[in-house]
Protein backbone atom coordinates (compact mmCIF):
# COMPACT_ATOMS: atom_id res chain seq x y z
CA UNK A 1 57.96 -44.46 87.24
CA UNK A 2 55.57 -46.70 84.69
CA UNK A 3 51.86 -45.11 85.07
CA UNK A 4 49.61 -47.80 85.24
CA UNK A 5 46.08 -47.46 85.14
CA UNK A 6 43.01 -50.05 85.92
CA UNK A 7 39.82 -50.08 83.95
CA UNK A 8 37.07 -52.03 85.24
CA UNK A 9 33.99 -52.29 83.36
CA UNK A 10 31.62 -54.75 82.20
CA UNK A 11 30.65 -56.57 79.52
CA UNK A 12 28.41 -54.41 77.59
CA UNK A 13 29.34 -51.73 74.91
CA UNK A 14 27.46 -49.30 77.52
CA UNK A 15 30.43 -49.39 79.90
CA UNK A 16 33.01 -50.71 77.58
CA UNK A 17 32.95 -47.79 74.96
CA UNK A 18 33.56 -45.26 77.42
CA UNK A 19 36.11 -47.32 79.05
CA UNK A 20 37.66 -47.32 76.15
CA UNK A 21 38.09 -43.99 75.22
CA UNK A 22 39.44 -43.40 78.48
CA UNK A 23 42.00 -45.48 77.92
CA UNK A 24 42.90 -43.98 74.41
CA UNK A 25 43.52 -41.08 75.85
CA UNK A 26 45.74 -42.11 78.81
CA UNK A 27 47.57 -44.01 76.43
CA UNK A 28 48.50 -40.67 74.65
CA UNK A 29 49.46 -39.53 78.07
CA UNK A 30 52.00 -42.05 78.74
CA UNK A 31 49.90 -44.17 80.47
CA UNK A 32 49.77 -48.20 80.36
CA UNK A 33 46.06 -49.98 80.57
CA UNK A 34 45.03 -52.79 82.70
CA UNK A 35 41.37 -53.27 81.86
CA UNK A 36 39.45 -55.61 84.49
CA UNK A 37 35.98 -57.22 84.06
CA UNK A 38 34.30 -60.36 85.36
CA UNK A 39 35.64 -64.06 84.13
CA UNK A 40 34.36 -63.61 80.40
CA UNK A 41 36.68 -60.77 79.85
CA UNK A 42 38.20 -63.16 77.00
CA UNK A 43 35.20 -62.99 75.18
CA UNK A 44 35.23 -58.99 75.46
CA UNK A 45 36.53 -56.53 72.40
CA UNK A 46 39.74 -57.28 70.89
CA UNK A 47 39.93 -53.62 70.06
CA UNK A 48 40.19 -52.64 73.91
CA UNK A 49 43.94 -51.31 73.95
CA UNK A 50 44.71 -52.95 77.32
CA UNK A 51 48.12 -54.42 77.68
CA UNK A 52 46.66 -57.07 80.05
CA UNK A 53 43.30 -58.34 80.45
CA UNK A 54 41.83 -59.53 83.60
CA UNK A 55 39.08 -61.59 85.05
CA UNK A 56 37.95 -61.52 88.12
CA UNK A 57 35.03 -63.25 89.90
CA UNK A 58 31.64 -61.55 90.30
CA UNK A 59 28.09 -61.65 89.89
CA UNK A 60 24.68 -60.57 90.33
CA UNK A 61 21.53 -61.06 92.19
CA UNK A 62 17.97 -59.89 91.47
CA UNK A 63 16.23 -57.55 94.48
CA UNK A 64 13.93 -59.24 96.41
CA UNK A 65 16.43 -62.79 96.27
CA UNK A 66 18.59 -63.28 99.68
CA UNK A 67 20.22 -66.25 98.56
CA UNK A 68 21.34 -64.78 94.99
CA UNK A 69 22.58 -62.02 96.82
CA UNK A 70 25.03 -63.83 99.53
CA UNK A 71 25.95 -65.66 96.16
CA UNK A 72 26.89 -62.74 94.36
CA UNK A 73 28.52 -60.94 97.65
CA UNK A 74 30.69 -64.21 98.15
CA UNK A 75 31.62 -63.74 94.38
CA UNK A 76 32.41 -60.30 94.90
CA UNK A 77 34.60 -60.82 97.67
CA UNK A 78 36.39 -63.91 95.70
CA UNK A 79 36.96 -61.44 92.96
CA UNK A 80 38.42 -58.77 95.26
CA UNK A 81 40.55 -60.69 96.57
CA UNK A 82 41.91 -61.58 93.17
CA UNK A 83 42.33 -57.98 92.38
CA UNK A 84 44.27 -57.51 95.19
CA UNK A 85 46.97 -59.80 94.58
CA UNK A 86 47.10 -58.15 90.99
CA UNK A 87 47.90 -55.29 92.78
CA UNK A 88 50.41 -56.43 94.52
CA UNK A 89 51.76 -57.26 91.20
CA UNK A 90 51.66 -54.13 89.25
CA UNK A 91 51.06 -51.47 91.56
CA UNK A 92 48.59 -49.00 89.91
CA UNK A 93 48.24 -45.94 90.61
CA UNK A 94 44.33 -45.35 89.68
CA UNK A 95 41.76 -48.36 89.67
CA UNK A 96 38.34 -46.64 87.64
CA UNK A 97 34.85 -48.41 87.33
CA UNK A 98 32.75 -47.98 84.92
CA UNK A 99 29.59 -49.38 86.69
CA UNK A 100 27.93 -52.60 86.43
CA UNK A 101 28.49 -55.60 88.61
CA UNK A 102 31.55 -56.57 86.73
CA UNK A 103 33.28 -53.81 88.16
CA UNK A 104 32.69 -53.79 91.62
CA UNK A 105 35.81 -56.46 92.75
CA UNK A 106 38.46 -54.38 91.07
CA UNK A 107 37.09 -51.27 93.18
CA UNK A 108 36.40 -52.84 96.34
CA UNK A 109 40.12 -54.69 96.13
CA UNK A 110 41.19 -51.41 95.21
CA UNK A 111 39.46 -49.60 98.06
CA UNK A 112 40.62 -51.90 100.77
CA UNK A 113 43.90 -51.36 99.33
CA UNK A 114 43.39 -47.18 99.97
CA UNK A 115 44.36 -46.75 96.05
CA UNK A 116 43.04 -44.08 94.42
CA UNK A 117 39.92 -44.59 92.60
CA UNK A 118 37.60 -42.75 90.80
CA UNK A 119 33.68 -43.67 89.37
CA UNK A 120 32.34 -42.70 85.92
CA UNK A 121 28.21 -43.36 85.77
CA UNK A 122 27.03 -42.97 82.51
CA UNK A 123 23.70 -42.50 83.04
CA UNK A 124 21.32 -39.44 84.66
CA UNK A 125 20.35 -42.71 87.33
CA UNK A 126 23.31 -43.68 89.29
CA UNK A 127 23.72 -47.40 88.79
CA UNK A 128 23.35 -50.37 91.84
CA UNK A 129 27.17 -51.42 91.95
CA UNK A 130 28.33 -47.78 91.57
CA UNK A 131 25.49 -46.31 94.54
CA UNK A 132 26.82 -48.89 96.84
CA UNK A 133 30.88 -48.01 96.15
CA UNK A 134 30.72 -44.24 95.29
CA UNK A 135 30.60 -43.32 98.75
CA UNK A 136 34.05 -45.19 99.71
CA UNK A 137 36.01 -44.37 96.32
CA UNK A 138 38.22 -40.91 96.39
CA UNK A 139 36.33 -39.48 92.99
CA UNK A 140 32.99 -39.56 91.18
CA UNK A 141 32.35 -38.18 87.81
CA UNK A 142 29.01 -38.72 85.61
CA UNK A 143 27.99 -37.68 82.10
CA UNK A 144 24.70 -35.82 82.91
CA UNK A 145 24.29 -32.91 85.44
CA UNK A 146 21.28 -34.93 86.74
CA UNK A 147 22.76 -37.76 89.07
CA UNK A 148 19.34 -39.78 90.40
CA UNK A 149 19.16 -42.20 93.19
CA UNK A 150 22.93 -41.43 94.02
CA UNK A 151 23.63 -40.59 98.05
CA UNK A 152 23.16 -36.77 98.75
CA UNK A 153 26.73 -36.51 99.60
CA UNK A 154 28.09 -38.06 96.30
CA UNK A 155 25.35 -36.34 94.20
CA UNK A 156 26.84 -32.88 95.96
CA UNK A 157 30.78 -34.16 95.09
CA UNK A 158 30.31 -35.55 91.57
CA UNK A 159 32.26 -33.76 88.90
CA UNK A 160 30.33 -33.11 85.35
CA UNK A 161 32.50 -34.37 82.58
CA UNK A 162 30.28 -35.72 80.28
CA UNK A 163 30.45 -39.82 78.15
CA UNK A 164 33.59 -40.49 76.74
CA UNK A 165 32.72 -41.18 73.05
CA UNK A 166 35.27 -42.94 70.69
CA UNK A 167 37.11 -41.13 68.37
CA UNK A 168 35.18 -41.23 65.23
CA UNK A 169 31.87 -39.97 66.49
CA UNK A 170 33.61 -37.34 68.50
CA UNK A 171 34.78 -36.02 65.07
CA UNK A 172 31.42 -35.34 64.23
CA UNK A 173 31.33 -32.58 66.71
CA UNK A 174 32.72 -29.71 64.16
CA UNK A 175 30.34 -31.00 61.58
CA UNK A 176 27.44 -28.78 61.10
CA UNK A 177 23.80 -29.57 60.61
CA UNK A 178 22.75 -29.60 57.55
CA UNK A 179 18.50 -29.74 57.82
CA UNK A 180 16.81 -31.64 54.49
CA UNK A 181 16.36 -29.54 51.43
CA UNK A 182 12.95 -28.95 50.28
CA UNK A 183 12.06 -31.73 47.69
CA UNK A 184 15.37 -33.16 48.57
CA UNK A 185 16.57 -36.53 50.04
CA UNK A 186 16.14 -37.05 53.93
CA UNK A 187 18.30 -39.12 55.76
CA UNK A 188 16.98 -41.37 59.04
CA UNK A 189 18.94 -43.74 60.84
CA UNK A 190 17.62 -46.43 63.18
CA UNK A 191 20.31 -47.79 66.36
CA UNK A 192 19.13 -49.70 68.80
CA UNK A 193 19.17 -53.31 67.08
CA UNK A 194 20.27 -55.57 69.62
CA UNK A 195 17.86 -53.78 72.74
CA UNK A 196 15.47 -52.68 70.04
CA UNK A 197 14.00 -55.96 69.80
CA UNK A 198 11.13 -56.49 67.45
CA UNK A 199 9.67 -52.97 68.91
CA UNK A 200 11.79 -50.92 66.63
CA UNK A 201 13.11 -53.59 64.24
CA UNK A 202 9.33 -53.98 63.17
CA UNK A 203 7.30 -51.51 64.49
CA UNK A 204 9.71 -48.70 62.86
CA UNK A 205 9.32 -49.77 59.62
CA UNK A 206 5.29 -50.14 59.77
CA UNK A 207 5.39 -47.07 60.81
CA UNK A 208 7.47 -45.11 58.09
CA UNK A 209 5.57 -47.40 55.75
CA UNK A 210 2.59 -45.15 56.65
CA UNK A 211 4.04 -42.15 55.34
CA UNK A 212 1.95 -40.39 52.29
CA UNK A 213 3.60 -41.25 49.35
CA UNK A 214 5.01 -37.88 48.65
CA UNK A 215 7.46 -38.22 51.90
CA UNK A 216 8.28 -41.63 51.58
CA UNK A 217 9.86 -41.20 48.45
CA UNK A 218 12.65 -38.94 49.74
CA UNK A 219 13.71 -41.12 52.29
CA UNK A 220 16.86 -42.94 52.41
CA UNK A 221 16.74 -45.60 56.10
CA UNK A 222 19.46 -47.02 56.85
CA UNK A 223 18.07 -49.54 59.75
CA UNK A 224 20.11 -51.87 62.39
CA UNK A 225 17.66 -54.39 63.31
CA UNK A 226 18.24 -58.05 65.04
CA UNK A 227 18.70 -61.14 62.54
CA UNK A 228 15.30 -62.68 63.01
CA UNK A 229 13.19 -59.24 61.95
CA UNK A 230 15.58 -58.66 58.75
CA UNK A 231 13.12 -60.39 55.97
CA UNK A 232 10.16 -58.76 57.25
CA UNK A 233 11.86 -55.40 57.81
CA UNK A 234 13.51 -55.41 54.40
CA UNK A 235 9.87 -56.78 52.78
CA UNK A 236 8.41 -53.64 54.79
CA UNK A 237 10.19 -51.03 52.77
CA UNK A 238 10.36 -52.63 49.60
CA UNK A 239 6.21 -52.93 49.64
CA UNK A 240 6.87 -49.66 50.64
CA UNK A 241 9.15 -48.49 47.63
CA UNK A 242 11.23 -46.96 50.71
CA UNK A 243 15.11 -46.74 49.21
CA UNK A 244 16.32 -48.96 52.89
CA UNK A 245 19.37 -50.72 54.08
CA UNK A 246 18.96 -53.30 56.96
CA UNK A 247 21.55 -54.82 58.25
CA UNK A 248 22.08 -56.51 62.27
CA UNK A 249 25.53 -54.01 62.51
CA UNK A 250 27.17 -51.13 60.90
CA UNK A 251 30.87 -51.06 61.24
CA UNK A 252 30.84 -47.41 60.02
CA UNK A 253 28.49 -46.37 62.26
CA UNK A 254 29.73 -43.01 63.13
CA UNK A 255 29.63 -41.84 59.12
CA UNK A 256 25.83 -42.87 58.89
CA UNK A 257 25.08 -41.10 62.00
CA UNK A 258 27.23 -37.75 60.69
CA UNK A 259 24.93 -37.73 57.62
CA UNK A 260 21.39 -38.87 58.91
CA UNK A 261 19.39 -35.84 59.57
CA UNK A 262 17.12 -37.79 62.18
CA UNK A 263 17.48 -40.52 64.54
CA UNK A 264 15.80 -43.06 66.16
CA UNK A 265 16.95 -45.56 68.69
CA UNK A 266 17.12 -46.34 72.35
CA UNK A 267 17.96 -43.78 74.91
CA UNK A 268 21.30 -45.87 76.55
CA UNK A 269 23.62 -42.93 78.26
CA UNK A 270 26.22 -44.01 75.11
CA UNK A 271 23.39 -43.26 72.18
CA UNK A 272 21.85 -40.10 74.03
CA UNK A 273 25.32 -38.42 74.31
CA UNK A 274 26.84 -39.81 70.74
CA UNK A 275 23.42 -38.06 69.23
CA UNK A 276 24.57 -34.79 71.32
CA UNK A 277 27.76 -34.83 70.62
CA UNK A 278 26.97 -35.44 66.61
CA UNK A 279 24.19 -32.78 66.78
CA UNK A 280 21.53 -34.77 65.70
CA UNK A 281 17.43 -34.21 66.05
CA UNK A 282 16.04 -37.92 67.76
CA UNK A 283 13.03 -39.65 68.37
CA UNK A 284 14.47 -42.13 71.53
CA UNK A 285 12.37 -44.93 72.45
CA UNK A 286 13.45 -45.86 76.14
CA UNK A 287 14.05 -49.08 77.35
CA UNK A 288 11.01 -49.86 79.44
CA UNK A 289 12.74 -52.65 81.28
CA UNK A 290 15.66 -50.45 82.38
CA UNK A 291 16.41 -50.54 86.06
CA UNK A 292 15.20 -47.69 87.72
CA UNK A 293 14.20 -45.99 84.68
CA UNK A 294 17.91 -44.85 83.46
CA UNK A 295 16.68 -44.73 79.94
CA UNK A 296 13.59 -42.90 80.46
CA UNK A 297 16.01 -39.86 82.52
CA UNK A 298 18.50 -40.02 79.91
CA UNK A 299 15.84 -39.28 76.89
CA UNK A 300 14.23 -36.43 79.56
CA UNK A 301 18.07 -34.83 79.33
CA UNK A 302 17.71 -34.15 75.44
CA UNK A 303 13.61 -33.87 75.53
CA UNK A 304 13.61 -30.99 77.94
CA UNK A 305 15.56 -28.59 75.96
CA UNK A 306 14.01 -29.45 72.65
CA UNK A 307 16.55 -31.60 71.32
CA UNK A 308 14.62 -34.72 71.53
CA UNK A 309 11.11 -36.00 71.02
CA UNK A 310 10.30 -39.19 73.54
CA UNK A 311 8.04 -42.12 72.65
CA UNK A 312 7.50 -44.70 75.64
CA UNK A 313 7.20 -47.80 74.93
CA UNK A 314 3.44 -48.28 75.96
CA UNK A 315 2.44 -45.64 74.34
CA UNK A 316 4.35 -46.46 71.04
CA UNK A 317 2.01 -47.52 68.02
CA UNK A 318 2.73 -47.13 64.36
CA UNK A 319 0.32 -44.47 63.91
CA UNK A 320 1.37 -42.62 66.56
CA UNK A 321 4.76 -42.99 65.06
CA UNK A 322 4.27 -42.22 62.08
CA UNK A 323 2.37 -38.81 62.86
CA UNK A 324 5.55 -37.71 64.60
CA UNK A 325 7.78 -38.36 62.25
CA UNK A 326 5.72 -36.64 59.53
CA UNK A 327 5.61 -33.48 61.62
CA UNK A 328 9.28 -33.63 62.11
CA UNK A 329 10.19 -34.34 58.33
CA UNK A 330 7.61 -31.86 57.10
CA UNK A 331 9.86 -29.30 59.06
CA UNK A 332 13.26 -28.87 58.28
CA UNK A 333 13.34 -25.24 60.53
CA UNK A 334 12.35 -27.62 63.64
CA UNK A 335 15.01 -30.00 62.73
CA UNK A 336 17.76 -27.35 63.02
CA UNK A 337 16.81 -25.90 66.46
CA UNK A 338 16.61 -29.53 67.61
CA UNK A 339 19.70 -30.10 66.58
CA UNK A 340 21.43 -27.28 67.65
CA UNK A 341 19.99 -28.00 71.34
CA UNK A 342 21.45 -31.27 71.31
CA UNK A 343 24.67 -29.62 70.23
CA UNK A 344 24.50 -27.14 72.95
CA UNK A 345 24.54 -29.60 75.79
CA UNK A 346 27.36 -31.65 74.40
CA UNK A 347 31.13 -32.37 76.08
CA UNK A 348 32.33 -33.59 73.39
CA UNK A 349 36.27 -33.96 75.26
CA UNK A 350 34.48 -36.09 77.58
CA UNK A 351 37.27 -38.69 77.70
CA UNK A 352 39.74 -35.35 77.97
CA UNK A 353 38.20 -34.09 80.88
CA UNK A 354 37.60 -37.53 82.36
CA UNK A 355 41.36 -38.50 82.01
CA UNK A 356 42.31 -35.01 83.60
CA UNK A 357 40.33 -35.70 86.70
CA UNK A 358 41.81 -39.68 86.72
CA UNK A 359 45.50 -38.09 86.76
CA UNK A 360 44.52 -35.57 89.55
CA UNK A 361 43.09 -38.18 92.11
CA UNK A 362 46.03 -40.56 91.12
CA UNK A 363 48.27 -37.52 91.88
CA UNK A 364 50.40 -37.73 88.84
């Protein structure tokens, strides 16, 4: 009998990446992918190794709105409905959401179906559309032992297995940490270009700017920042005489992040658990916008066992900054603890132990 698994996720890289490793490694299992998001799913990666894509209706509504959200319920329901007859189609045997309000039709048409299906939250905050389905679907597994705002009951059932992360950064697990030599280069790299905004894209580079002299001169920043904050970024550093590569995207950014020694970016479940898994010492910058504070919980993971030091955004200047990356620089010893705690806390076969638990509820 053909396995045939459905991914539903939306259209993010925070819900697609993991998705996505999933699927690589049910594909080594035999299995064949279905991946299901809402109706731009043709504008989603062409690297996604689905055999079919899918979209289905959805939407979403902000809290506090009535009208949005009998709009986006109708959608949902629309989009459900057009899982459903997909189903009847291909017959999986496992629907899986990966959170987000793209997601929610393919679970609900699954659930009304009785298929088995199983939830992966990313983040140490359980998300809207996966709080109000985990309680119906047959599994729930998360990436962080910490699952916030999700019902008792869930919370009590979840299974621990950690963020899928794709193949490449994965690797970087049986690399060891190598702190900065003294008098020798040091390494930072900056993520976070696209939600960084012109907080880190500027405020970053101001900020190592105000380095003594001395330090600056070892430095070697490689930098994603968005389009419009490029010039003044790259005019930053070179005032600076900082040896710096900006650029809006790194293809290669697993091999920048295996030889940085420190990192600074957002704290999105994806970043906090790629910097774990690669055994890296970061400064994260959460999201202060998040919903229900996801980012903020996800940089407390790392920053309570001393793998992580956490700079909120209203509290962010460049001196204050600056003086923590000089103490962290200045101290190659701290460095290497930090990075072994991040190390410690890592699962790096996420997607292994994810796909495990997928077969298992699907009964194959």
């Amino acid at each position: 009998m053909r396995k045939i698994a459905v991914l539903a996720a939306g259209g993010t890289g925070g819900h697609l990446f993991p998705a996505q490793a999933l699927a690589e490694a049910l594909i080594q299992r035999g299995w064949s992918i279905v991946l299901a998001s809402d109706e731009r799913v043709a504008g989603l990666s062409q690297d996604f190794p689905a055999e079919r894509r899918i979209g289905l209706s959805s939407a979403t509504f902000k809290p506090g709105d009535p009208i949005g959200m009998l709009r986006a319920g109708g959608a949902v329901l629309r989009g459900a409905g057009q899982a459903r007859a997909l189903y009847r189609e291909i017959n999986p045997q496992v629907v899986v959401g990966f959170g987000g309000y793209p997601s929610a039709p393919a679970l609900l048409g699954a659930i009304f179906d009785r298929r088995a299906t199983v939830i992966h939250e990313q983040n140490a905050v359980m998300g809207r559309a996966n709080r109000f389905l985990a309680s119906r679907v047959s599994r729930v597994a998360c990436a962080f032992p910490t699952l916030l705002k999700a019902p008792s009951k869930v919370a009590a059932r979840a299974v621990v297995v950690g963020n899928p992360v794709r193949p490449a950064i994965r690797a970087l697990a049986d690399l060891p940490y190598s702190p900065p030599l003294v008098d020798g280069p040091i390494r930072i790299l900056v993520t976070g270009g696209s939600q960084g905004a012109r907080l880190l894209s500027e405020l970053v580079p101001e900020a190592i700017a105000a380095l003594p002299d001395a330090l600056r001169q070892r430095l070697i920043v490689q930098q994603q920042t968005r389009a419009e904050s490029m010039e003044r970024a790259q005019r930053t550093y070179r005032n600076a005489v900082v040896d710096a590569e900006v650029a809006p995207f790194f293809r290669d950014l697993a091999g920048r992040l295996g030889a940085a020694h420190l990192v600074i970016g957002r704290s999105g479940a994806g970043s906090v658990c790629e910097f774990a898994v690669a055994g890296k010492p970061s400064i994260l910058v959460p999201l202060a916008i998040a919903i229900d504070d996801d980012q903020g919980e996800n940089a407390k993971f790392l920053a309570d066992i001393g793998a992580a030091e956490v700079a909120r955004e209203n509290q962010l200047t460049v001196a204050s900054l600056s003086g923590a990356l000089e103490k962290l620089l200045t101290n190659p010893a701290r460095l290497a603890r930090m990075a072994a705690a991040a190390r410690s806390v890592a699962i790096a076969d996420a997607a292994e132990r994810l796909a495990d638990l997928v077969e298992q509820t699907a009964g194959v």
